[in-house]
N, C-alpha and C. Protein backbone atom coordinates (compact mmCIF):
# COMPACT_ATOMS: atom_id res chain seq x y z
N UNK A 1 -6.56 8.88 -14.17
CA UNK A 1 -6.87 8.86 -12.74
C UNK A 1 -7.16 10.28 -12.26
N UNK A 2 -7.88 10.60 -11.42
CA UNK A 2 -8.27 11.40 -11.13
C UNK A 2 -7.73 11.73 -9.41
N UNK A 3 -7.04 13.25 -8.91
CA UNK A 3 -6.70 13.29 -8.19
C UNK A 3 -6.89 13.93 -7.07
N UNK A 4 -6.69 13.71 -5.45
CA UNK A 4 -7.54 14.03 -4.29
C UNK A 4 -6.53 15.36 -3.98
N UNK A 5 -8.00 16.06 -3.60
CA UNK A 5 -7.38 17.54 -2.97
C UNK A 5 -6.65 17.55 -1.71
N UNK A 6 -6.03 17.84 -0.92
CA UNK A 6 -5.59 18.32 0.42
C UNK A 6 -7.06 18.25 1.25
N UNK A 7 -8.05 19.04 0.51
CA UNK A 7 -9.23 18.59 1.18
C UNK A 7 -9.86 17.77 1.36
N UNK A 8 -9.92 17.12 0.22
CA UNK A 8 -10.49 15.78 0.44
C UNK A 8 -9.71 15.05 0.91
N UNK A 9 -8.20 14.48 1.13
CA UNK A 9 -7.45 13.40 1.86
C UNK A 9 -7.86 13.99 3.55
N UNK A 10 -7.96 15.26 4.17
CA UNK A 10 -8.38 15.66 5.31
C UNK A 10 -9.86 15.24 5.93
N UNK A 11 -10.61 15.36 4.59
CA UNK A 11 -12.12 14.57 5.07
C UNK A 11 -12.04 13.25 5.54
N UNK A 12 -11.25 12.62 4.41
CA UNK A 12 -11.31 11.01 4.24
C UNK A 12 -10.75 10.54 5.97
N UNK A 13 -9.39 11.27 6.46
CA UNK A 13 -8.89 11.28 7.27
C UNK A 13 -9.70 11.24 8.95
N UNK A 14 -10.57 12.20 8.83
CA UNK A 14 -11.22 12.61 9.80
C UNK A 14 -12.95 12.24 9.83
N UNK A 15 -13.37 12.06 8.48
CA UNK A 15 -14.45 11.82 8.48
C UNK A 15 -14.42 10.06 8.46
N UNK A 16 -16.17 9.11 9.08
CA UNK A 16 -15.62 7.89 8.56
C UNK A 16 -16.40 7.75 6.96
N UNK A 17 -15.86 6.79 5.91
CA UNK A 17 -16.37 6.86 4.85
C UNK A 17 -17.20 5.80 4.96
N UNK A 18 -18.09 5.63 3.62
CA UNK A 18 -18.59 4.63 3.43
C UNK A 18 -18.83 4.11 2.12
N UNK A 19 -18.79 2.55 1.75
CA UNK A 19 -18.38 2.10 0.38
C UNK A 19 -19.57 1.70 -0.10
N UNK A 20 -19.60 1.81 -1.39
CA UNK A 20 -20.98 1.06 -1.99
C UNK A 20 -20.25 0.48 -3.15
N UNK A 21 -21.07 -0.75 -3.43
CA UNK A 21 -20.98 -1.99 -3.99
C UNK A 21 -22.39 -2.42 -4.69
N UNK A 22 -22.12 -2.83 -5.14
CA UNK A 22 -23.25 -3.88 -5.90
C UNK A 22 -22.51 -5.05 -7.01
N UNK A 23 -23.65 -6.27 -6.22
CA UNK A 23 -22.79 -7.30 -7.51
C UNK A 23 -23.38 -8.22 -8.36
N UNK A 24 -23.08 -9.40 -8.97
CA UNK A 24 -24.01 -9.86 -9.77
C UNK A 24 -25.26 -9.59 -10.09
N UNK A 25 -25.94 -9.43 -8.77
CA UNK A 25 -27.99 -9.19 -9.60
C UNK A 25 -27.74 -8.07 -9.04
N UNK A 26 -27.07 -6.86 -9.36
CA UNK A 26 -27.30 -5.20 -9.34
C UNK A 26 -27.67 -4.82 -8.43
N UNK A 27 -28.18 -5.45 -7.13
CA UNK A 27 -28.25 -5.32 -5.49
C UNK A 27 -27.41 -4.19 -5.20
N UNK A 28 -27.86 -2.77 -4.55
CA UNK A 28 -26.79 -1.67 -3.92
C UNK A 28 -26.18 -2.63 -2.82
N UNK A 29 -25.10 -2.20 -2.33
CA UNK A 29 -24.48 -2.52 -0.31
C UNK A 29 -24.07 -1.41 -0.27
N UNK A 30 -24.20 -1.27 1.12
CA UNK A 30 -23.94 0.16 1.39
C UNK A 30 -23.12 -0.01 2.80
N UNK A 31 -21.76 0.82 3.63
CA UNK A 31 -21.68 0.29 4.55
C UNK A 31 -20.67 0.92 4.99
N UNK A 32 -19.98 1.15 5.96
CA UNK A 32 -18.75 1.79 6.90
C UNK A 32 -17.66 1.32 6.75
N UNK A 33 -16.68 2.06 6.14
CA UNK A 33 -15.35 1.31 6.08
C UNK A 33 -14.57 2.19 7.09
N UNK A 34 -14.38 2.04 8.65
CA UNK A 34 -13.02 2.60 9.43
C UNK A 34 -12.00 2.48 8.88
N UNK A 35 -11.58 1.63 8.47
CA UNK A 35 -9.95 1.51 7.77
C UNK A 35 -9.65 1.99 6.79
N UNK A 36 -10.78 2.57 6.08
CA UNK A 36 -10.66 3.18 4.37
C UNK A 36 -9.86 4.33 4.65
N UNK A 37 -8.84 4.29 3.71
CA UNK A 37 -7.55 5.68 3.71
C UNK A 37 -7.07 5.78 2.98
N UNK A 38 -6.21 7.35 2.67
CA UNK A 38 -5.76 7.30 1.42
C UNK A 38 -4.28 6.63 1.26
N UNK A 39 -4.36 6.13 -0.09
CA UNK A 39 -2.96 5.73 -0.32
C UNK A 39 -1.94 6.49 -0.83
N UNK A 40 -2.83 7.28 -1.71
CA UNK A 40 -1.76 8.35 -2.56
C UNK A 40 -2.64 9.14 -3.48
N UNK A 41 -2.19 9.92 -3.82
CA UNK A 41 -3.15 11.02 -4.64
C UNK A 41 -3.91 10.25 -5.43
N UNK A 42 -3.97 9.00 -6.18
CA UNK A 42 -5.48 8.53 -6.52
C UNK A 42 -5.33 7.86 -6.30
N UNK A 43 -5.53 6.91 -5.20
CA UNK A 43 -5.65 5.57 -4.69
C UNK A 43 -6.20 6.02 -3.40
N UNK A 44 -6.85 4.91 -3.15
CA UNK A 44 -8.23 4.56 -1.35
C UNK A 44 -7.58 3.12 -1.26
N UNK A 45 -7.47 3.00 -0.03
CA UNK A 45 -7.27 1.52 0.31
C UNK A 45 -7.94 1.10 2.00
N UNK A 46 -8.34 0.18 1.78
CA UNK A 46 -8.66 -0.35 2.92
C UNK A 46 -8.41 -1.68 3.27
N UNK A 47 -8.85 -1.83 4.68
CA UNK A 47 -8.82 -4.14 4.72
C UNK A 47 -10.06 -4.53 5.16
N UNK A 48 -9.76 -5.40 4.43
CA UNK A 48 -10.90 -6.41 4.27
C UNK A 48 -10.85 -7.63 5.23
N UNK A 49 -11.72 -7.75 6.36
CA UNK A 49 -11.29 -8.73 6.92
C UNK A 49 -12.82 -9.51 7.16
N UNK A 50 -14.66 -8.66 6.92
CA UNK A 50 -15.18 -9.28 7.23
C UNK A 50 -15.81 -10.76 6.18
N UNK A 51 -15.28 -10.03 5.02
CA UNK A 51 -15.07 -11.07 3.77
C UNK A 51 -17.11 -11.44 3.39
N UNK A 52 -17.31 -10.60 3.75
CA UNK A 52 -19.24 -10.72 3.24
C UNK A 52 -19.50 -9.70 2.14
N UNK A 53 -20.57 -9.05 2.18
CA UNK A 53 -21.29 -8.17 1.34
C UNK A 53 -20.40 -7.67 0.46
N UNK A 54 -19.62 -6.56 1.23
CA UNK A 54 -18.60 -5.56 0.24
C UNK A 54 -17.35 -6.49 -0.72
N UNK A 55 -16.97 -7.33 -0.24
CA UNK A 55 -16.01 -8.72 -0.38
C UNK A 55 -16.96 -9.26 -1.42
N UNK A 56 -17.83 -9.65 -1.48
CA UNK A 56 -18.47 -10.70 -2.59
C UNK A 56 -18.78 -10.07 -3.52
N UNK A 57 -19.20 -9.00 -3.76
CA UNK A 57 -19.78 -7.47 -4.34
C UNK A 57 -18.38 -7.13 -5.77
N UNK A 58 -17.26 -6.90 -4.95
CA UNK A 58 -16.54 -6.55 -5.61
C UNK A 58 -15.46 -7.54 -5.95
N UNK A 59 -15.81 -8.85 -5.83
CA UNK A 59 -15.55 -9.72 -6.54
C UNK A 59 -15.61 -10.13 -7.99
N UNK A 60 -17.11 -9.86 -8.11
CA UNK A 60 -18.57 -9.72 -9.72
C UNK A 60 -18.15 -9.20 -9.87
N UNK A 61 -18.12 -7.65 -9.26
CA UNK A 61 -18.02 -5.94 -10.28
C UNK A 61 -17.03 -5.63 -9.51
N UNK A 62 -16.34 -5.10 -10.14
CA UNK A 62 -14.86 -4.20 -8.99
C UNK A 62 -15.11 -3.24 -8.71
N UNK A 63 -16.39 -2.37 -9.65
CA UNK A 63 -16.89 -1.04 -9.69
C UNK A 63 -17.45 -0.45 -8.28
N UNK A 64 -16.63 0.59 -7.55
CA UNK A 64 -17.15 1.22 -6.42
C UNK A 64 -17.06 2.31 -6.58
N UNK A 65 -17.89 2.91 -5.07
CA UNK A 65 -18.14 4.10 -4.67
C UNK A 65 -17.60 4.37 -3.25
N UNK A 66 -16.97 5.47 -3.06
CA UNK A 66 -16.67 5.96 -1.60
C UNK A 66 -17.32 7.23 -1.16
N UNK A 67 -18.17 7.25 -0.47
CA UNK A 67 -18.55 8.76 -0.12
C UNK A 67 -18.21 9.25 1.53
N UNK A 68 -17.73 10.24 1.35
CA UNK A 68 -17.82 11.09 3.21
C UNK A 68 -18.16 12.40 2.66
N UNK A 69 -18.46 12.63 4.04
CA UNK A 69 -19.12 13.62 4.04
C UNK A 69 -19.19 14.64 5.93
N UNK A 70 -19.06 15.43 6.08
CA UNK A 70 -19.16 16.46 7.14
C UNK A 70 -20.51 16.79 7.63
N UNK A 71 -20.78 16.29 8.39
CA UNK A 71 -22.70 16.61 8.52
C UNK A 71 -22.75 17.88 9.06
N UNK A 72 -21.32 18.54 10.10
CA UNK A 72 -21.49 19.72 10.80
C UNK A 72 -21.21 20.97 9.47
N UNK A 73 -20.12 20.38 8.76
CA UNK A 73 -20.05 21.42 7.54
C UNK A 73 -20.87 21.73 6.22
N UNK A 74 -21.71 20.33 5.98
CA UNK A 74 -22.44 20.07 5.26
C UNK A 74 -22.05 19.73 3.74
N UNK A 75 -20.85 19.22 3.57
CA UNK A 75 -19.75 19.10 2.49
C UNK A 75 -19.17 17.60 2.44
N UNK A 76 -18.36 17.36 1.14
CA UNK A 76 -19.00 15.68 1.17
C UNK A 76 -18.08 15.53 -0.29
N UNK A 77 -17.66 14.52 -0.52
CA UNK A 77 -16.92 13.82 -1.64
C UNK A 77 -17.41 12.35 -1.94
N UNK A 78 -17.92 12.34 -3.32
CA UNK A 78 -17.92 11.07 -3.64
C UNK A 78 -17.10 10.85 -4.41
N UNK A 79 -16.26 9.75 -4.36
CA UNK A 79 -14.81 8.99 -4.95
C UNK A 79 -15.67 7.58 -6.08
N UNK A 80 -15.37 7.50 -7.27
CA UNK A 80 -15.53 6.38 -8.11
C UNK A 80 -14.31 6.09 -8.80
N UNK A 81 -14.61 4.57 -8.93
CA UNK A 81 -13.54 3.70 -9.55
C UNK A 81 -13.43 2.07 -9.20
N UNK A 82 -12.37 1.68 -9.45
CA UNK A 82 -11.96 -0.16 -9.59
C UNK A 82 -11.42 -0.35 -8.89
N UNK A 83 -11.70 -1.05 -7.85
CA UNK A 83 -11.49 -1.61 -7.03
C UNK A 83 -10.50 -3.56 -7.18
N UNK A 84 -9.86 -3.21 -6.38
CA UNK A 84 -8.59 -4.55 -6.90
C UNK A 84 -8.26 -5.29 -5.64
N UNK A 85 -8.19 -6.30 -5.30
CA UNK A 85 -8.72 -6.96 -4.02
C UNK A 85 -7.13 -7.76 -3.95
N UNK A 86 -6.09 -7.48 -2.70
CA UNK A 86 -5.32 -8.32 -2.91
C UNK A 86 -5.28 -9.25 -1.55
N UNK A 87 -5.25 -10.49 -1.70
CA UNK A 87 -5.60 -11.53 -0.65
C UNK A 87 -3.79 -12.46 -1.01
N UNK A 88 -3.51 -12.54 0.43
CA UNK A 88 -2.28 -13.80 0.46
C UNK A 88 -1.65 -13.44 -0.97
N UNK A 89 -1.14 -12.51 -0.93
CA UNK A 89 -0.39 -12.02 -2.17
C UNK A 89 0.60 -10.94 -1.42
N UNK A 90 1.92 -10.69 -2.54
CA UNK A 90 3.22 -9.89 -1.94
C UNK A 90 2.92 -8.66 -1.57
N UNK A 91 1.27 -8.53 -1.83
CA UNK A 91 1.51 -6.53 -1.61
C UNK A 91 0.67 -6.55 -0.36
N UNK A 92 -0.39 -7.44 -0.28
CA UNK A 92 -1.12 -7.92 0.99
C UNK A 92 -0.15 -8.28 1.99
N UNK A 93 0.41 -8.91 2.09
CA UNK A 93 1.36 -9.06 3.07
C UNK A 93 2.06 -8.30 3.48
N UNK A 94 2.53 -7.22 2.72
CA UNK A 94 3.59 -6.08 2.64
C UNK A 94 2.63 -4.82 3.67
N UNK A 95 1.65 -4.83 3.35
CA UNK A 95 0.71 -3.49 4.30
C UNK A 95 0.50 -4.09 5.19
N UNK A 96 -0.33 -5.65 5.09
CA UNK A 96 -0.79 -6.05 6.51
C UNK A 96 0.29 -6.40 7.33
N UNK A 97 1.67 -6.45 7.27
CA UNK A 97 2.51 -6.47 7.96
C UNK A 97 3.04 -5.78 8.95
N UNK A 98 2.43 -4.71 8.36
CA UNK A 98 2.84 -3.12 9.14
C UNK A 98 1.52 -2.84 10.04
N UNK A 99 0.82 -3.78 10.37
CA UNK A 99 -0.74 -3.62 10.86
C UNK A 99 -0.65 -4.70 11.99
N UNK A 100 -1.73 -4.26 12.84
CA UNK A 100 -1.59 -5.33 14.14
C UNK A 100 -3.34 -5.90 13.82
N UNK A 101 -3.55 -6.42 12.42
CA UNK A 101 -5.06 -6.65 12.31
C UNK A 101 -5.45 -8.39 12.76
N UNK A 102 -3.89 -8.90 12.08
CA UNK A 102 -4.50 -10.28 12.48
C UNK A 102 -4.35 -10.64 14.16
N UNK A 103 -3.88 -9.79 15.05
CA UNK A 103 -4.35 -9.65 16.19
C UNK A 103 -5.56 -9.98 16.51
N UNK A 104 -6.60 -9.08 15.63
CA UNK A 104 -8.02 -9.44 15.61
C UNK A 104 -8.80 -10.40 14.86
N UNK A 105 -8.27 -10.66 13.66
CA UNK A 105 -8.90 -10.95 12.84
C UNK A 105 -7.85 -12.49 12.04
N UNK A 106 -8.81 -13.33 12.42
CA UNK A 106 -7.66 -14.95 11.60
C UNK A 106 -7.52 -14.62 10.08
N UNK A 107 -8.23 -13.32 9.10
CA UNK A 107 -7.89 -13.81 7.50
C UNK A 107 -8.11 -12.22 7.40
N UNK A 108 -7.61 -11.09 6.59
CA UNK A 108 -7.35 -10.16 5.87
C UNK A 108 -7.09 -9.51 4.54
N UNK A 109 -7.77 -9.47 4.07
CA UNK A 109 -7.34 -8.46 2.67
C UNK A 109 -6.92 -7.11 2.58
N UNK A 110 -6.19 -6.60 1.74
CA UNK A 110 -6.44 -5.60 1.29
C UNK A 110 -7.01 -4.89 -0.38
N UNK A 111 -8.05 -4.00 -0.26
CA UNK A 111 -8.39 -3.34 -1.31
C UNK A 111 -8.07 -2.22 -2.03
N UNK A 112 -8.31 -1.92 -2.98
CA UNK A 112 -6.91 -0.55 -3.38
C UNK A 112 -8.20 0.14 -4.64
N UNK A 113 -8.41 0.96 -4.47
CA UNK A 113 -9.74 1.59 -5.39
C UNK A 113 -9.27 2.43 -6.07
N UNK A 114 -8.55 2.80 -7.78
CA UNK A 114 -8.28 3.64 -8.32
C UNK A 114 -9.19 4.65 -8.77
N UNK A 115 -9.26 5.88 -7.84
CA UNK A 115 -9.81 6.86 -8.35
C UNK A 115 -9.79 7.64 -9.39
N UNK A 116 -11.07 7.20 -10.20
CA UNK A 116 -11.22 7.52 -11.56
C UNK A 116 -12.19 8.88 -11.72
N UNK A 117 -13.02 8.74 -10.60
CA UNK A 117 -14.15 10.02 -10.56
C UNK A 117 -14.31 10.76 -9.56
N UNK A 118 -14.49 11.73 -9.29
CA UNK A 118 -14.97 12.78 -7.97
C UNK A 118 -16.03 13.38 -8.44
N UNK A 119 -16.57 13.75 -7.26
CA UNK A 119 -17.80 14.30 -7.35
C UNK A 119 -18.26 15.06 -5.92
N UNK A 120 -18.60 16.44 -6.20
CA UNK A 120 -19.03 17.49 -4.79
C UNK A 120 -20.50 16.75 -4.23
N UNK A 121 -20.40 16.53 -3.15
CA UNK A 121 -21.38 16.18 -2.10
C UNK A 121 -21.98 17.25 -1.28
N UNK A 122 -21.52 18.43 -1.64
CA UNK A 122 -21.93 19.81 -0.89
C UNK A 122 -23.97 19.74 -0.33
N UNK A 123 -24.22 20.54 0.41
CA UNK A 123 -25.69 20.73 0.31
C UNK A 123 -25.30 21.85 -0.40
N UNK A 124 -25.55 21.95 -1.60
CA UNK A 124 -25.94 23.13 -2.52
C UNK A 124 -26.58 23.52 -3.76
N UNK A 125 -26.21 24.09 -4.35
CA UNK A 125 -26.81 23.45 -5.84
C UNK A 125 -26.02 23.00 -6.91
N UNK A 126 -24.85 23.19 -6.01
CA UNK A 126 -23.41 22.36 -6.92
C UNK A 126 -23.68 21.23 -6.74
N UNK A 127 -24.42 20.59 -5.89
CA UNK A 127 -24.16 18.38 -5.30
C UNK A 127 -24.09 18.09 -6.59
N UNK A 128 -23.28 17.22 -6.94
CA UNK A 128 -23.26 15.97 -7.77
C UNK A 128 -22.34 16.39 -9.08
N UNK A 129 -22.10 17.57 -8.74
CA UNK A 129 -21.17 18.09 -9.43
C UNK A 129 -19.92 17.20 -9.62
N UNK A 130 -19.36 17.06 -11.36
CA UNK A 130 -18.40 16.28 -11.36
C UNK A 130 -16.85 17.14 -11.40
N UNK A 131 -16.23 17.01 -10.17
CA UNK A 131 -14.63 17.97 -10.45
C UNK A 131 -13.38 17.24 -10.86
N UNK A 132 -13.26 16.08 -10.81
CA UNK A 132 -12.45 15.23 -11.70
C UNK A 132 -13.08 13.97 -12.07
């Protein structure tokens, strides 16, 4: 596993991210996760509540991507890894418990993405640079 800097849990924090997916017929999704946060030095987690694209995506392939990025700083992290989907299960219940989501929302998941890869998003000539 590969593990998040002080800087990067501060981006993730402040910046919003966004997840990419692709599933059965190799289709990209691309899309805004507000709730995406860190869990712990290599873990991302978020909820899942609209249960479409990103939800069906990583159903097929578990394989994702998280990227943020600072448009004023011009600096940027992309996060890879497996993604693990827990629905009406003891650990789902256990986070969404502590959450006021089904307030909003009648059905919820949560997702948990073990970060396996990083990668600099900088504008420079470092981008794509791999640091863990």
């Amino acid at each position: 596993m590969a593990e998040l800097t002080s800087e990067m849990k501060d981006m993730l924090k402040n910046q919003l991210p966004y997840l990419a997916t692709s599933g059965a017929d190799s289709k990209p999704q691309v899309g805004p996760k507000g709730s995406l946060h860190v869990l712990d030095d290599s873990h991302l987690i978020y909820f899942e509540h609209t249960f479409r694209h990103a939800y069906t995506n990583l159903k097929a392939n578990p394989q994702a991507a998280v990227a943020v990025a600072d448009r004023v700083a011009q600096k940027g992290f992309r996060f890879e890894g497996t993604a693990h989907i827990h629905e009406n299960d003891d650990y789902a219940n256990k986070i969404l418990g502590k959450t006021k989501i089904f307030d909003r929302f009648p059905r919820a998941g949560v997702v948990v993405i073990d970060v396996e890869q990083i990668f600099k998003l900088d504008n420079t000539l470092e981008a794509g640079t791999q640091l863990a």
